[in-house]
Protein backbone atom coordinates (compact mmCIF):
# COMPACT_ATOMS: atom_id res chain seq x y z
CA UNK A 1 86.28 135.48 122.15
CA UNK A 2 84.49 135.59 119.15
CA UNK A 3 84.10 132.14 116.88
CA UNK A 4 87.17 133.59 114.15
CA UNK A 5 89.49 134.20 116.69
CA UNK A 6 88.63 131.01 118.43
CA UNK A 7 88.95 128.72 114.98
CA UNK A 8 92.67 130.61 114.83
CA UNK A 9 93.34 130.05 118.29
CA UNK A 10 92.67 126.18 117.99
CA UNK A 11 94.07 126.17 114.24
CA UNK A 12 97.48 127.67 115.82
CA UNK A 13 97.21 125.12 118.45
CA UNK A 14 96.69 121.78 115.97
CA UNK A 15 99.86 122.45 113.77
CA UNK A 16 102.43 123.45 116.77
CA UNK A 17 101.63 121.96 119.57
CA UNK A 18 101.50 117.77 120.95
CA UNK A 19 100.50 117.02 124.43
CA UNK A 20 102.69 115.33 127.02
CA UNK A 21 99.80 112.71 126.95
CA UNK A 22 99.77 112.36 123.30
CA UNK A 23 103.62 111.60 123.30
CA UNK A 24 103.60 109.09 126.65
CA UNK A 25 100.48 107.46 124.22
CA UNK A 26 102.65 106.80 121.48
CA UNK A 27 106.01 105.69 123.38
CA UNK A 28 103.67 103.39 125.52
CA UNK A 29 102.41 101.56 121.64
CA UNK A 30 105.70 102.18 119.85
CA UNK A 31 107.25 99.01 121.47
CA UNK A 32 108.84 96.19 120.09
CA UNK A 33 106.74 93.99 117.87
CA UNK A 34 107.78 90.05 117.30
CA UNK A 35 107.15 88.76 113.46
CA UNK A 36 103.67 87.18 114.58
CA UNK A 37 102.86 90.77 116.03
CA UNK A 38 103.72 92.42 112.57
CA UNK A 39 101.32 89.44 110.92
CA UNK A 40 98.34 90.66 113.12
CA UNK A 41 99.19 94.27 112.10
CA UNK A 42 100.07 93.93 108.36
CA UNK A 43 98.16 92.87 105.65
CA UNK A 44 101.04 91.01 104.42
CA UNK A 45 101.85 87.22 104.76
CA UNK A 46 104.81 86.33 106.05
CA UNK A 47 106.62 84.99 102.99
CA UNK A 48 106.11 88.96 102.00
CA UNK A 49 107.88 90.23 104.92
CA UNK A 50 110.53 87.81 104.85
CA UNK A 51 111.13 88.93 101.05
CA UNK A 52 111.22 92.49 101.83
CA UNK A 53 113.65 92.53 105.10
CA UNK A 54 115.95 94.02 103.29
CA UNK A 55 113.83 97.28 103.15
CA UNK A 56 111.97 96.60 106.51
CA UNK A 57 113.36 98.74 109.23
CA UNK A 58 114.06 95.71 111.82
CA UNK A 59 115.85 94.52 114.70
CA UNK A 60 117.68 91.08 115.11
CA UNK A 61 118.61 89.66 118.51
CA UNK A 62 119.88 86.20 118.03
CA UNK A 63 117.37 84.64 115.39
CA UNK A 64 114.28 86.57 116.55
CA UNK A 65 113.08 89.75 114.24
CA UNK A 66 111.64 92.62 116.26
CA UNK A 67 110.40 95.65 114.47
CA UNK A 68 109.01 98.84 115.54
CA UNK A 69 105.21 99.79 114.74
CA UNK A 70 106.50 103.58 114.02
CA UNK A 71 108.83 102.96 111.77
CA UNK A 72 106.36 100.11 110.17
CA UNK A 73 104.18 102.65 109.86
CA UNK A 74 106.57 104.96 108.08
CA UNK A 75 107.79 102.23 105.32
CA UNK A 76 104.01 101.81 104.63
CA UNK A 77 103.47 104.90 104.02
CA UNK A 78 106.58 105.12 101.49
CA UNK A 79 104.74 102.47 99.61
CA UNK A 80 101.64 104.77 98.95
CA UNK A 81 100.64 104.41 95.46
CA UNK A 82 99.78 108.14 95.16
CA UNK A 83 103.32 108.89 96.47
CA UNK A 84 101.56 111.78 99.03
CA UNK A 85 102.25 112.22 102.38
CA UNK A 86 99.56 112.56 104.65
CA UNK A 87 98.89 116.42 104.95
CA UNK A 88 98.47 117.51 108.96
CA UNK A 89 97.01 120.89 108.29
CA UNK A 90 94.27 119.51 105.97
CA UNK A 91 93.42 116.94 108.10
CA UNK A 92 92.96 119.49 111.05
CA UNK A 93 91.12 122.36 108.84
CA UNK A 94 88.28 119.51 107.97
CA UNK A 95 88.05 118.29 111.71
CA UNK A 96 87.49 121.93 112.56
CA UNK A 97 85.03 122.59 109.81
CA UNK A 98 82.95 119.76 110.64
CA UNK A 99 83.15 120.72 114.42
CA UNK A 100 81.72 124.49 113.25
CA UNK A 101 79.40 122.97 110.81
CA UNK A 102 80.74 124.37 107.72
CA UNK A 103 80.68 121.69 105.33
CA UNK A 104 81.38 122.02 101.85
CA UNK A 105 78.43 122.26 99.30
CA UNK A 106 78.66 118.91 97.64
């Protein structure tokens, strides 16, 4: 297999395909999270996250909050002051550039 049809082959591979591992990874760290969980994780203070409940995805079970790291993740990322999304196909062309060794002139 020569090294184009390999870079294609792996290309193909990054933007269709997740492992079984990479999805048991992420249900086994997506679990509930208490408020003093989120403190660790945020950069926020409390009196923040208390403010913004109303747009925090969250769960309540009696008086105790529980939220979600993936869906934290997601409402930081609609606060992005660029507005862009994080771009999957970029990110994997540079990994793959850098693991041929064709880096851009700078």
């Amino acid at each position: 297999m020569g090294s184009e049809e390999g870079y294609k082959e792996v290309t193909e591979v990054l933007e269709g395909t997740v492992s079984v591992r990479e999805i048991l990874s992420h249900i086994d760290s997506d679990g509930y999270m208490t408020l003093d969980r989120v403190l660790e994780y945020l950069p926020l203070s409390e009196r923040n996250i208390r403010e913004r409940l109303p747009e925090i995805p969250h769960y309540r079970v009696g008086k105790r909050l529980l939220f979600k790291k993936s869906e934290l993740d997601l409402w930081m990322e609609n606060h992005r002051e660029n507005g862009e999304q994080l771009d999957l196909k970029r990110t994997a062309e540079e990994v793959l550039e850098k693991i041929r060794g064709d880096y851009p002139d700078d």
